[in-house]
N, C-alpha and C. Protein backbone atom coordinates (compact mmCIF):
# COMPACT_ATOMS: atom_id res chain seq x y z
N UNK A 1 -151.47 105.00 132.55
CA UNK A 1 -150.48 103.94 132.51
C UNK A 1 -150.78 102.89 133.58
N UNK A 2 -151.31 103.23 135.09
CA UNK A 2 -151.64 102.35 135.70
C UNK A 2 -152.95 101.54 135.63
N UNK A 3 -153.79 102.27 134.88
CA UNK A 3 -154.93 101.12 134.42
C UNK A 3 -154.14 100.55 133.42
N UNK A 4 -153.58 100.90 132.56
CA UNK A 4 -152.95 99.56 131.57
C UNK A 4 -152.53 98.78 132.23
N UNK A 5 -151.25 99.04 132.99
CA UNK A 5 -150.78 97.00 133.73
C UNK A 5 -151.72 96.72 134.26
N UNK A 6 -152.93 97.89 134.79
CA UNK A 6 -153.96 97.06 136.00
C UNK A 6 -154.45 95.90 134.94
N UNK A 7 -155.27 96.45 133.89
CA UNK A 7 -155.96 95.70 133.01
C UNK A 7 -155.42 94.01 132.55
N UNK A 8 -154.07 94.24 132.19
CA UNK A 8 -152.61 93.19 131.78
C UNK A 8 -152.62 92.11 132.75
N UNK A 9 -152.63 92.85 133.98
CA UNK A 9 -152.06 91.84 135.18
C UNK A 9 -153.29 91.36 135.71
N UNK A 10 -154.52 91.52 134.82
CA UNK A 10 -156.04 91.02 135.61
C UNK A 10 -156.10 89.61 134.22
N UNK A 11 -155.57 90.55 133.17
CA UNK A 11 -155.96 89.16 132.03
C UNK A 11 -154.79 88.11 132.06
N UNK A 12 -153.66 88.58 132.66
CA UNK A 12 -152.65 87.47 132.89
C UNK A 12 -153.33 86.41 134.15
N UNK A 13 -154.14 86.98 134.99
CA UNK A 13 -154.20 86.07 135.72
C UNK A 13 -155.08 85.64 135.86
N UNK A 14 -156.20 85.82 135.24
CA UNK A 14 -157.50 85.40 134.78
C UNK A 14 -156.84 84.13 133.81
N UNK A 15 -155.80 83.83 133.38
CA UNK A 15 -155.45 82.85 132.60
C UNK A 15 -155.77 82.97 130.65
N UNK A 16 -156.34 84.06 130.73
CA UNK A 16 -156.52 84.39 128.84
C UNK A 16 -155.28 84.70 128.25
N UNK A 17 -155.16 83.98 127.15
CA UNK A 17 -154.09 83.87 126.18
C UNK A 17 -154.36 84.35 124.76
N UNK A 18 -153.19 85.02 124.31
CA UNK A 18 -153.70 85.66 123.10
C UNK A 18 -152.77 84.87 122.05
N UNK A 19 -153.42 84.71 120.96
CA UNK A 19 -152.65 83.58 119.62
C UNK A 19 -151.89 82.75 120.07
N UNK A 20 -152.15 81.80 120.73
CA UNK A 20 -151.57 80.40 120.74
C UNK A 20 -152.16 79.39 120.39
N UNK A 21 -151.10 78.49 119.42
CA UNK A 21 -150.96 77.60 118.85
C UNK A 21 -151.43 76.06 120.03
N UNK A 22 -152.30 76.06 120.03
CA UNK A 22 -152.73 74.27 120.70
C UNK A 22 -151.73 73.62 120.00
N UNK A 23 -151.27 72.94 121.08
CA UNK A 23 -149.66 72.04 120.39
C UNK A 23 -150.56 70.43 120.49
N UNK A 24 -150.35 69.25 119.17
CA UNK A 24 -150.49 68.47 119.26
C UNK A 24 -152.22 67.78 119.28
N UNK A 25 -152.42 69.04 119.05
CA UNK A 25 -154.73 69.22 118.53
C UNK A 25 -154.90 69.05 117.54
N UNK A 26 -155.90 68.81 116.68
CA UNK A 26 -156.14 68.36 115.89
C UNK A 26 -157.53 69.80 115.58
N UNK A 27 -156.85 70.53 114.43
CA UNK A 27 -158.00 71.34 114.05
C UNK A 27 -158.70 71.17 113.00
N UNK A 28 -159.77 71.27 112.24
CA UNK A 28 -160.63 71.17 111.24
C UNK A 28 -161.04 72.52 110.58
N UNK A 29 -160.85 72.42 108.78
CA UNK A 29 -161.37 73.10 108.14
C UNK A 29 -162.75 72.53 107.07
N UNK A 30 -163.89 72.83 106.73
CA UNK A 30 -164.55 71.94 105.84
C UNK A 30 -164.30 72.92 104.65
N UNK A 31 -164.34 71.80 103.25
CA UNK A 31 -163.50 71.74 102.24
C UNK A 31 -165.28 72.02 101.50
N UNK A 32 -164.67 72.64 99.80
CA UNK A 32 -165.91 72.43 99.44
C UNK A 32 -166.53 71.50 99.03
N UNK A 33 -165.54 70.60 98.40
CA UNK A 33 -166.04 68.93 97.82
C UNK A 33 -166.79 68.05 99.12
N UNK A 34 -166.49 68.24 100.12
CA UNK A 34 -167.32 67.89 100.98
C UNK A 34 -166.74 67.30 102.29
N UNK A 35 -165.06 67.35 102.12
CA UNK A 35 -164.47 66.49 102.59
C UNK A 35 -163.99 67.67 103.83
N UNK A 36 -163.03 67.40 104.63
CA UNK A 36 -162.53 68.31 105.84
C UNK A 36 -160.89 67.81 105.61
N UNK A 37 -160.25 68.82 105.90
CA UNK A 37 -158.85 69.50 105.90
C UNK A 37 -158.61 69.23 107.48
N UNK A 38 -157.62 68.46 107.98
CA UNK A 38 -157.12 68.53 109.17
C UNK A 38 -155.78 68.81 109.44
N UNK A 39 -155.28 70.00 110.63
CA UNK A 39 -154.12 70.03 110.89
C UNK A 39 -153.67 69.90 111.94
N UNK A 40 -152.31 69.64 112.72
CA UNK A 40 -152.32 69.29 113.60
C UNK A 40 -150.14 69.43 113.88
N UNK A 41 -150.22 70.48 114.96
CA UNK A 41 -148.67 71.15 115.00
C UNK A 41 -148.40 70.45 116.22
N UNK A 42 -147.31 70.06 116.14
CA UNK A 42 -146.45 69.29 117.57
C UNK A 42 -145.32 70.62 117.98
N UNK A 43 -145.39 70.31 119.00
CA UNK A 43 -144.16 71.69 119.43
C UNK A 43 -142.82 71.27 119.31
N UNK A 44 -143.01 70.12 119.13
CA UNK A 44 -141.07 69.78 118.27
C UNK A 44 -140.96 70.42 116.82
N UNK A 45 -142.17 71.03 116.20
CA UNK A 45 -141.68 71.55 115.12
C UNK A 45 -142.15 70.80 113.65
N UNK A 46 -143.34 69.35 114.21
CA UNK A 46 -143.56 68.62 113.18
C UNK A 46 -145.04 69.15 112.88
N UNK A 47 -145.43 69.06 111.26
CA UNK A 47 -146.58 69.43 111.23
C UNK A 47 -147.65 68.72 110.46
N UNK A 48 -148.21 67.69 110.19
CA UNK A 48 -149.12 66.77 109.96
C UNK A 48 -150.87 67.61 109.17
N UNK A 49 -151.14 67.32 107.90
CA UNK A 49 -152.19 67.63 107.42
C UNK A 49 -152.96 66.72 106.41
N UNK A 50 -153.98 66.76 106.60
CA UNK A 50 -154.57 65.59 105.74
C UNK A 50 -156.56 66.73 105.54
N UNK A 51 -156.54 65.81 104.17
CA UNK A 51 -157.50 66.02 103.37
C UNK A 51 -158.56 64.72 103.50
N UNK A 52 -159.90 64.45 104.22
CA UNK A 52 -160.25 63.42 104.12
C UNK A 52 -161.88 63.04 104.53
N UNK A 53 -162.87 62.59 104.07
CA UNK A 53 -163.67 62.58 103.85
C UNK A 53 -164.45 61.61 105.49
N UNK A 54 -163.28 60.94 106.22
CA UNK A 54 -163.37 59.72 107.23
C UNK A 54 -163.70 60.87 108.22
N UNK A 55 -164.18 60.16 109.33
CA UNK A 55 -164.81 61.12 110.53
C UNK A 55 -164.24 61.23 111.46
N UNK A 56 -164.12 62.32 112.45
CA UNK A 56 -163.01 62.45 113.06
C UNK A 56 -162.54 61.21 114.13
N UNK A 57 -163.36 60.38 114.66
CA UNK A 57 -162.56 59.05 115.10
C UNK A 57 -161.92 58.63 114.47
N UNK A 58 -162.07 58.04 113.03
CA UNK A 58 -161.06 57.53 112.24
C UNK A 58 -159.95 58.55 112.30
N UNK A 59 -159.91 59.76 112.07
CA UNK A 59 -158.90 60.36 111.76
C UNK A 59 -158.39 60.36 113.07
N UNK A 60 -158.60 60.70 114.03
CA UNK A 60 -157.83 60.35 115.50
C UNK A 60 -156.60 59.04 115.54
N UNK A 61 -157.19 57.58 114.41
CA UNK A 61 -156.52 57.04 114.88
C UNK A 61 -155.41 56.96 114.16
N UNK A 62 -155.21 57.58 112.90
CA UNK A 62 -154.01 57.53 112.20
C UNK A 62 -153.14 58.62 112.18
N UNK A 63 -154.08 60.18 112.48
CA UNK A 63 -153.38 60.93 111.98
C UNK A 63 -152.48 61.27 113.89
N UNK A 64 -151.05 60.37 113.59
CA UNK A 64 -150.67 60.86 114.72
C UNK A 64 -148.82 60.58 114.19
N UNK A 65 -148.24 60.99 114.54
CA UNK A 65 -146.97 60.93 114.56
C UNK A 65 -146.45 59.03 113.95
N UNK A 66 -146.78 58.62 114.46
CA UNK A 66 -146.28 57.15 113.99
C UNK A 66 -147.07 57.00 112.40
N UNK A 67 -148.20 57.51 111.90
CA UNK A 67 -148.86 57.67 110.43
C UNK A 67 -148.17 57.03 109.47
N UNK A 68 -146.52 57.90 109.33
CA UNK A 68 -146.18 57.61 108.03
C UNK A 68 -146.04 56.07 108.08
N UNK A 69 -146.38 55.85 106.98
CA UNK A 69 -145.70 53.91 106.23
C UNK A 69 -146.69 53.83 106.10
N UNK A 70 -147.96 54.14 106.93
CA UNK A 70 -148.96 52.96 106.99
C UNK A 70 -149.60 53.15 105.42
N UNK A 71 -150.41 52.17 104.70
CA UNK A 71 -150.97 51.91 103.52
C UNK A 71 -151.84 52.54 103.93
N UNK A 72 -152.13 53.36 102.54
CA UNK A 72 -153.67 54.33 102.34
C UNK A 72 -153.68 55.68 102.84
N UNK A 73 -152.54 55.47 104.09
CA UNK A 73 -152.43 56.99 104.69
C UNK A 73 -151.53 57.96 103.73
N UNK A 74 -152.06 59.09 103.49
CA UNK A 74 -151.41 60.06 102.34
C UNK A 74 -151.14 61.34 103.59
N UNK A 75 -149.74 61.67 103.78
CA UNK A 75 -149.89 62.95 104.74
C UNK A 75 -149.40 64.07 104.32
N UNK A 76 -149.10 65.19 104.37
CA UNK A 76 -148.20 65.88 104.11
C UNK A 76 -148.11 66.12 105.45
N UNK A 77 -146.24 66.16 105.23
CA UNK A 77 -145.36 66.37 106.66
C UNK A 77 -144.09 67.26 106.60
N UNK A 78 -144.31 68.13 107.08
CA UNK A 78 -142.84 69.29 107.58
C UNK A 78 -142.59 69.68 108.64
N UNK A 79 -141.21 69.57 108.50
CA UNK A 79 -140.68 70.78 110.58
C UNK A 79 -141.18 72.04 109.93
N UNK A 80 -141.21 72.17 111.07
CA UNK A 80 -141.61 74.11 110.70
C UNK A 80 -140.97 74.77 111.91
N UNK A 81 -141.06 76.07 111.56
CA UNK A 81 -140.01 76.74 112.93
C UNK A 81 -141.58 77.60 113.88
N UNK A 82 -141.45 77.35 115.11
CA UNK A 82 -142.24 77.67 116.07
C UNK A 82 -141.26 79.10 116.26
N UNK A 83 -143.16 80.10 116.86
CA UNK A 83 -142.07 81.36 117.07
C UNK A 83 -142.94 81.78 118.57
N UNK A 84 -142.68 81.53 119.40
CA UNK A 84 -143.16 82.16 121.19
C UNK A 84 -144.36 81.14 121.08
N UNK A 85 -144.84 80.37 120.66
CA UNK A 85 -146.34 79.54 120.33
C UNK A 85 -147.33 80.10 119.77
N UNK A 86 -147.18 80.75 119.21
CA UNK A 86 -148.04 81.60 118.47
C UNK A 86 -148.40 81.55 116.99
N UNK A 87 -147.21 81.36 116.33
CA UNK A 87 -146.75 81.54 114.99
C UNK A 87 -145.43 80.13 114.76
N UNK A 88 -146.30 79.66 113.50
CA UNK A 88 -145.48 78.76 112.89
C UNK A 88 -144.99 78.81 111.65
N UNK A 89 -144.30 78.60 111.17
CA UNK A 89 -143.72 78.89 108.94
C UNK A 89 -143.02 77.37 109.04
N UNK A 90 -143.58 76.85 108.01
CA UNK A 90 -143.38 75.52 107.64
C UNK A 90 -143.55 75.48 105.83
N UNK A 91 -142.79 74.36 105.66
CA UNK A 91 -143.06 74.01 103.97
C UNK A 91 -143.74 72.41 103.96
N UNK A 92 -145.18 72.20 103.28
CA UNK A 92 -145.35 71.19 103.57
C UNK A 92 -145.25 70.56 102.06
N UNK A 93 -145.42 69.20 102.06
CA UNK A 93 -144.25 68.66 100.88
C UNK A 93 -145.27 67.18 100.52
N UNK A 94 -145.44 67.15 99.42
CA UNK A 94 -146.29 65.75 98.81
C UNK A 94 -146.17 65.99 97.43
N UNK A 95 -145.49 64.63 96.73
CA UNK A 95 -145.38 64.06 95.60
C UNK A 95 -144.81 65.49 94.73
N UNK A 96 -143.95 65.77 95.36
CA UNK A 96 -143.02 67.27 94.89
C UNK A 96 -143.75 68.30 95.04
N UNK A 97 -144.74 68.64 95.95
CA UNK A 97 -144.90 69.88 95.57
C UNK A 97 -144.86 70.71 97.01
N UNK A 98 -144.49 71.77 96.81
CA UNK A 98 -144.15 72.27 97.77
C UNK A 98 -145.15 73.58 97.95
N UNK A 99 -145.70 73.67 99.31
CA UNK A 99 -146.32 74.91 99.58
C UNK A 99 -145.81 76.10 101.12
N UNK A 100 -145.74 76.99 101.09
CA UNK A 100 -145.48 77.61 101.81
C UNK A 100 -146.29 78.25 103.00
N UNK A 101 -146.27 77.77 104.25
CA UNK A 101 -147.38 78.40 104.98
C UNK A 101 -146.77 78.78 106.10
N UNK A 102 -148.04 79.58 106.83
CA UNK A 102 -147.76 80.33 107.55
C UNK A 102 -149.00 80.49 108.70
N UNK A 103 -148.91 79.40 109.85
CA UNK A 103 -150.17 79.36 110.82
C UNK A 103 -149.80 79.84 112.01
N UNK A 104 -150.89 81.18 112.34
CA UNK A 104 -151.24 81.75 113.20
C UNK A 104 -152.09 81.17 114.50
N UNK A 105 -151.89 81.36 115.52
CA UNK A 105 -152.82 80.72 116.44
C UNK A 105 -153.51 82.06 117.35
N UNK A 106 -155.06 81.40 116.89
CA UNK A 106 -155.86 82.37 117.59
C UNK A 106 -157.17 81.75 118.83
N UNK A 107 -156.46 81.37 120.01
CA UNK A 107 -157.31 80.19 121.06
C UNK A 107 -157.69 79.09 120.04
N UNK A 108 -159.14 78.96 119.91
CA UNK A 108 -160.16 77.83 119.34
C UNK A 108 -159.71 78.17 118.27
N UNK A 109 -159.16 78.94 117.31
CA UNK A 109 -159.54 78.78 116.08
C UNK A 109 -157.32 78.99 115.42
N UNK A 110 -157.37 78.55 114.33
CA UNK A 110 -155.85 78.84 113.75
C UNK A 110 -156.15 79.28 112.27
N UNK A 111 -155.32 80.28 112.10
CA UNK A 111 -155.29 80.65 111.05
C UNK A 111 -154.26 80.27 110.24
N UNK A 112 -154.42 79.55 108.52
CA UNK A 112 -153.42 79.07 107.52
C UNK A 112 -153.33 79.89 106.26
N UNK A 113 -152.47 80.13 106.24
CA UNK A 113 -151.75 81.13 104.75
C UNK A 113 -150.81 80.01 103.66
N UNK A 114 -151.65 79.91 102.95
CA UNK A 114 -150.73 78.71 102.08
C UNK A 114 -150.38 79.29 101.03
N UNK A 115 -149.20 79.71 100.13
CA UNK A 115 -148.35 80.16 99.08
C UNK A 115 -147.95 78.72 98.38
N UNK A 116 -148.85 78.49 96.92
CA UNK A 116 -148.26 77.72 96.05
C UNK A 116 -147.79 78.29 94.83
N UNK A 117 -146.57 78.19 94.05
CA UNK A 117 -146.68 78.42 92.78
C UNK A 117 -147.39 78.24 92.08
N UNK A 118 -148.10 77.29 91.96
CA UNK A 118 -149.62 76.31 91.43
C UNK A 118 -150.87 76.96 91.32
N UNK A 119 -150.96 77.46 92.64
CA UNK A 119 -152.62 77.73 93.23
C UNK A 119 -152.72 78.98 93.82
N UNK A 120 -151.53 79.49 94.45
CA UNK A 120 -151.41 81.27 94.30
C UNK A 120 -151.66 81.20 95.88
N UNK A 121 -151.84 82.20 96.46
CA UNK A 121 -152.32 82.61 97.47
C UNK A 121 -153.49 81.85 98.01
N UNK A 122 -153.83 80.93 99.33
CA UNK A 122 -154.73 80.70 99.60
C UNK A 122 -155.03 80.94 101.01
N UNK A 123 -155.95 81.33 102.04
CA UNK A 123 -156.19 81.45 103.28
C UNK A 123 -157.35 80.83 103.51
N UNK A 124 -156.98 79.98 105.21
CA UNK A 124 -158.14 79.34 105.65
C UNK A 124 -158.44 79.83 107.52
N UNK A 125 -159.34 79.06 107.97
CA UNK A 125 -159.40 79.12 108.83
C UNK A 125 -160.13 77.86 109.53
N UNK A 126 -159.36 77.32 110.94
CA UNK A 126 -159.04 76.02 111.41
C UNK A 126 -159.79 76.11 112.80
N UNK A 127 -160.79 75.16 113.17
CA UNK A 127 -161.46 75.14 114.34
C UNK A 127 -161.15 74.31 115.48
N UNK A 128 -160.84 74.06 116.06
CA UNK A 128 -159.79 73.06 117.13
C UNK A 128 -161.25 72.22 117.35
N UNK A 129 -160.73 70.81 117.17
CA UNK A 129 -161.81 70.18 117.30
C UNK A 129 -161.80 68.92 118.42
N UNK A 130 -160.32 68.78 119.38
CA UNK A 130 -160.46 68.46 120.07
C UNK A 130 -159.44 68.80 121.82
């Protein structure tokens, strides 16, 4: 038992974190058509994703909270409920359709569970790209 907290209280303070959600990053999945999947969770609960072929400077400069209105920009956007920073469940929402997900945070990388009626079960995985 005392090597366990020893171990605990060496990785607490060594600063390593286990599944957290980078609040307000911008992560990348590549798509097969050729294009890249970006997501990106604010810790107020907002959650921003886009599908897009532009490189990540361009996408830096739109995909940010002020986005919606602008012409050409297509986003899907939902609150989602944050759980310790770790775990998020959100519904994200474009031209009626609704999908159900469920992103895990694992350091550099996040994991997405998307539930459509449509498209069934899908899982990805998200590389923090900045």
């Amino acid at each position: 038992m005392k090597t366990l907290l020893t171990t605990i209280a060496i990785l607490l303070f060594t600063g390593i974190t286990f599944g957290q959600i980078e609040f307000d990053k911008i992560y990348s999945s590549a798509m097969d058509d050729g294009a890249t999947q970006y997501i990106r969770i604010y810790e107020d609960g907002l959650v921003l994703m886009v599908a897009t072929k532009d490189d990540i400077s361009q996408v830096k400069e739109y995909f940010t909270k002020e986005s919606e209105g602008k012409t050409g920009v297509v986003l899907y956007k939902s609150q989602s409920k944050i759980k310790e920073g770790s775990k998020a469940s959100f519904v994200l929402e474009n031209d009626g359709n609704k999908i159900n997900c469920i992103a895990q945070g694992n350091g550099a990388t996040l994991s997405l569970t998307m539930l459509s009626p449509s498209m069934g079960k899908q899982e990805k995985e998200f590389k923090l790209v900045e």
